[in-house]
Protein backbone atom coordinates (compact mmCIF):
# COMPACT_ATOMS: atom_id res chain seq x y z
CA UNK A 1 0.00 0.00 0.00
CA UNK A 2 1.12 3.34 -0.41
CA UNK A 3 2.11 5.96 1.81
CA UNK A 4 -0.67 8.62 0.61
CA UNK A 5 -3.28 5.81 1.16
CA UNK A 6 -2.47 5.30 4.19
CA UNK A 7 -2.07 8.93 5.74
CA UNK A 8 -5.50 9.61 3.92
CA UNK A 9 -7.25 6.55 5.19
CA UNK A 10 -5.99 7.15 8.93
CA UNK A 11 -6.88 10.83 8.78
CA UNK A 12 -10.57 9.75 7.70
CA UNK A 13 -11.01 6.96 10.06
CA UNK A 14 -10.03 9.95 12.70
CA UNK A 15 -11.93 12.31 11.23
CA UNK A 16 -15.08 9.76 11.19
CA UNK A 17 -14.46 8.94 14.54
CA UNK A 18 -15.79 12.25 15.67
CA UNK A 19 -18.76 12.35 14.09
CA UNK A 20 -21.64 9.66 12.39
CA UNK A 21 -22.16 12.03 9.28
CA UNK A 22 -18.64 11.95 8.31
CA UNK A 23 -19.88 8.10 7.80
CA UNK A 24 -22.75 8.61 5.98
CA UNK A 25 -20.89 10.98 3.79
CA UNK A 26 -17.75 8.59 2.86
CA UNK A 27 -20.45 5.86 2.02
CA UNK A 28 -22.13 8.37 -0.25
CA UNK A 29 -18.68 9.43 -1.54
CA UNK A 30 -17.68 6.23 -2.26
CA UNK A 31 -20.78 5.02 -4.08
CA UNK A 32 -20.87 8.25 -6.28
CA UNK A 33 -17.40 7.27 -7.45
CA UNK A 34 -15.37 9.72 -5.34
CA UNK A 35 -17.32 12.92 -6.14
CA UNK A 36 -20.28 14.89 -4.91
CA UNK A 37 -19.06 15.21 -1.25
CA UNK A 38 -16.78 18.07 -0.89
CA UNK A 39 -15.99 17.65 3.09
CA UNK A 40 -13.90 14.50 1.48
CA UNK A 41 -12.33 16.10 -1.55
CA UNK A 42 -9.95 18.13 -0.09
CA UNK A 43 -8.08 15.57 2.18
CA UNK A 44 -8.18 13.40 -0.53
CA UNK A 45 -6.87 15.96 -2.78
CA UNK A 46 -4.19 16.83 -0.25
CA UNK A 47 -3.35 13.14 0.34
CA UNK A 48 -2.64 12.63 -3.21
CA UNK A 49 -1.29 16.02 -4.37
CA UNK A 50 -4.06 16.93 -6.16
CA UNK A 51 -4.83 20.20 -4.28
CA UNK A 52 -1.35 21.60 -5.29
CA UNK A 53 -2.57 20.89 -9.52
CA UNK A 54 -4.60 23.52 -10.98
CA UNK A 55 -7.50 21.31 -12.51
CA UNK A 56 -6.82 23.47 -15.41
CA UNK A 57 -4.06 21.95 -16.13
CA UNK A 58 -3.54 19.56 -19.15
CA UNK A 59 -2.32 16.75 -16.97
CA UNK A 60 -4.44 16.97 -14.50
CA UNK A 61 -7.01 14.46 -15.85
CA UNK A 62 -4.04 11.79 -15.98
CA UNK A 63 -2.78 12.76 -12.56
CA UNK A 64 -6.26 12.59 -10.83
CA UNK A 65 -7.31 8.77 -12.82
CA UNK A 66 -3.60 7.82 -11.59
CA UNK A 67 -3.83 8.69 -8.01
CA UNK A 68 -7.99 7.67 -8.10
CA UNK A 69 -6.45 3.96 -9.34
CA UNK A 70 -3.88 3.97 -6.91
CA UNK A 71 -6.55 4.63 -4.27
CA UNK A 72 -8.79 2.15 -5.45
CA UNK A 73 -6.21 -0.62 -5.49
CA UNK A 74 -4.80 0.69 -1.80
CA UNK A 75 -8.54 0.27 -1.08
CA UNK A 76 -9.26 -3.37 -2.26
CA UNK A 77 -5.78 -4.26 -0.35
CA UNK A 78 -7.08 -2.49 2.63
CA UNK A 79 -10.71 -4.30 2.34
CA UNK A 80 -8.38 -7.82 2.30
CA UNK A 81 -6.72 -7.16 5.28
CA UNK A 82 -9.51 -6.24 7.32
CA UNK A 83 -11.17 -10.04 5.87
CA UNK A 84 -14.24 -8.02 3.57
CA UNK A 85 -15.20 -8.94 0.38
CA UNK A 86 -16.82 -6.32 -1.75
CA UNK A 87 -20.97 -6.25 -2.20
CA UNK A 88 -20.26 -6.75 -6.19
CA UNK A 89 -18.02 -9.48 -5.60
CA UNK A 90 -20.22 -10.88 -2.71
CA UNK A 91 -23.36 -10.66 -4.99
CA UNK A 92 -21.50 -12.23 -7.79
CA UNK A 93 -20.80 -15.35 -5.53
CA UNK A 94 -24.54 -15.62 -4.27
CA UNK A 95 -25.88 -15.22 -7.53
CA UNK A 96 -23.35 -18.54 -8.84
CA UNK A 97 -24.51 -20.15 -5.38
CA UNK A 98 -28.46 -19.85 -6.29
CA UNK A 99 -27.45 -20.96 -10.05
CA UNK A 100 -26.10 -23.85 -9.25
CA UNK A 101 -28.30 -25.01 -6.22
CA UNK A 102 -30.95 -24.55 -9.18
CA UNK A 103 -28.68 -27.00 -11.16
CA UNK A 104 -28.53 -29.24 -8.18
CA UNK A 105 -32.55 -29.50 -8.11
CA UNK A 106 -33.20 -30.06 -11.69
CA UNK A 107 -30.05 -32.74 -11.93
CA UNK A 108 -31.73 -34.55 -8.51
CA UNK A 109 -34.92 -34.23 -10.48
CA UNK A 110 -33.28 -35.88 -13.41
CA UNK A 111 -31.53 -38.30 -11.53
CA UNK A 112 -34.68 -39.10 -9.52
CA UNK A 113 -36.83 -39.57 -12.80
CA UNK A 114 -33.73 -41.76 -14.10
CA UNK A 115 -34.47 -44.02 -11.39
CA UNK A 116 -38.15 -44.20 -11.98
CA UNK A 117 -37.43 -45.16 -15.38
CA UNK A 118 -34.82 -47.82 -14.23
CA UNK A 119 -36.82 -49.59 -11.78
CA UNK A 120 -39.76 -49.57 -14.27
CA UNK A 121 -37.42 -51.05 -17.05
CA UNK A 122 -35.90 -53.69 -14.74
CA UNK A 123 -39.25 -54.53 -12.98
CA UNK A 124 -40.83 -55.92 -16.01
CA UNK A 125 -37.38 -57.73 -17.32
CA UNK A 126 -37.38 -58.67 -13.48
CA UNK A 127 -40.31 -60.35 -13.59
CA UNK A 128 -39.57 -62.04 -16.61
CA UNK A 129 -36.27 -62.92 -15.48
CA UNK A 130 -37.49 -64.25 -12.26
CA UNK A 131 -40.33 -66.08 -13.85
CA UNK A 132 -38.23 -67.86 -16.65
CA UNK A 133 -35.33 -68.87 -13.27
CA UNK A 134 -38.97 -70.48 -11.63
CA UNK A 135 -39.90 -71.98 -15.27
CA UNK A 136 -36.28 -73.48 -15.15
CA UNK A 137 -36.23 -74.70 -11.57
CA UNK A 138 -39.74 -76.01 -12.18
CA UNK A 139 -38.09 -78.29 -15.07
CA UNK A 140 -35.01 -79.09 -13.59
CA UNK A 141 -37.30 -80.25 -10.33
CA UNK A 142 -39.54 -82.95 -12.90
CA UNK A 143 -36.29 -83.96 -14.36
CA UNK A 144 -35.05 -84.46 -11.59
CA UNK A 145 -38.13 -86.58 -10.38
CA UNK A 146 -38.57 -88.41 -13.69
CA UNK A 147 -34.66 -89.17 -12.99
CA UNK A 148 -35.60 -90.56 -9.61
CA UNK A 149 -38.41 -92.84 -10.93
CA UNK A 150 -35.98 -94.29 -13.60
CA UNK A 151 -33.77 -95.22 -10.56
CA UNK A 152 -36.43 -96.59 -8.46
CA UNK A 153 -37.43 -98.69 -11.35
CA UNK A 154 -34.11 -99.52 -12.34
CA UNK A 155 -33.29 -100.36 -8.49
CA UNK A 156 -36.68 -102.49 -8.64
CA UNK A 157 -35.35 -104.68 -11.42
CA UNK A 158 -31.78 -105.13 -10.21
CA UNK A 159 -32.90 -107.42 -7.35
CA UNK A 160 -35.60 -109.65 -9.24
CA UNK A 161 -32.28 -109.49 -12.03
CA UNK A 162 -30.21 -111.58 -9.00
């Protein structure tokens, strides 16, 4: 951060200390895009250097959107330290957040009717399945009997054979 940031931002915070519309005023300043409130112009023009350029002057346009970005980016670093994220930036965030918890219904939805349609499918090949494994342990079961029979008949000879 530089040097000018910091003398301007402590002499605010100081100055804001001693009274509530100095607050309501820096807000406003801020969200007007660092015009409009005059009470904040000078130090910030004295800060920066700005009160010792006539705005007459050709450069002064440059000078003023190079000490305006400096601010700015001494700003954001200050906002980082002290752990706060920026309304656009938050709002950006919740607005992704609320897309893709939208995403997340519609793709539960999807995966939901995915089921449906899988447990329909498989209930009717299911049933098939299972019937044709009952149609094949119902034939292997009289095979198996007529099998038996032979035996019994076979055993049943054997001994009037001897």
């Amino acid at each position: 951060m530089d040097k000018n940031f910091l003398e301007f931002w402590g002499n605010l915070l100081i100055s804001i200390a001693r009274g509530q519309k100095r607050t309501e005023d820096m807000a406003r300043w801020l969200n007007q895009g660092f015009t409009g409130v005059d009470s904040l112009m000078a130090p910030f023009k004295k800060s920066y250097g700005l009160d010792q350029v006539l705005p007459s002057k050709a450069n002064y346009e440059e000078l003023w959107s190079k000490q305006l970005r400096s601010f700015q980016d001494s700003f954001q670093e200050y906002l980082k330290l002290l752990d706060v994220v920026p309304r656009r930036e938050y709002q950006k965030v919740q607005e992704e957040n609320q897309a893709l918890k939208k995403q997340i219904l519609e793709m539960e939805k999807a995966i939901k009717d995915l089921r449906m349609l899988v447990t329909e499918k498989m209930g009717s090949s299911a049933s098939e399945a299972v019937k044709g494994f009952q149609d094949l342990v119902f034939s292997q079961m009289d095979k198996f009997q007529e099998m038996m029979r032979s035996f019994g008949r076979v055993s049943k000879d054997e001994p009037e054979k001897k």
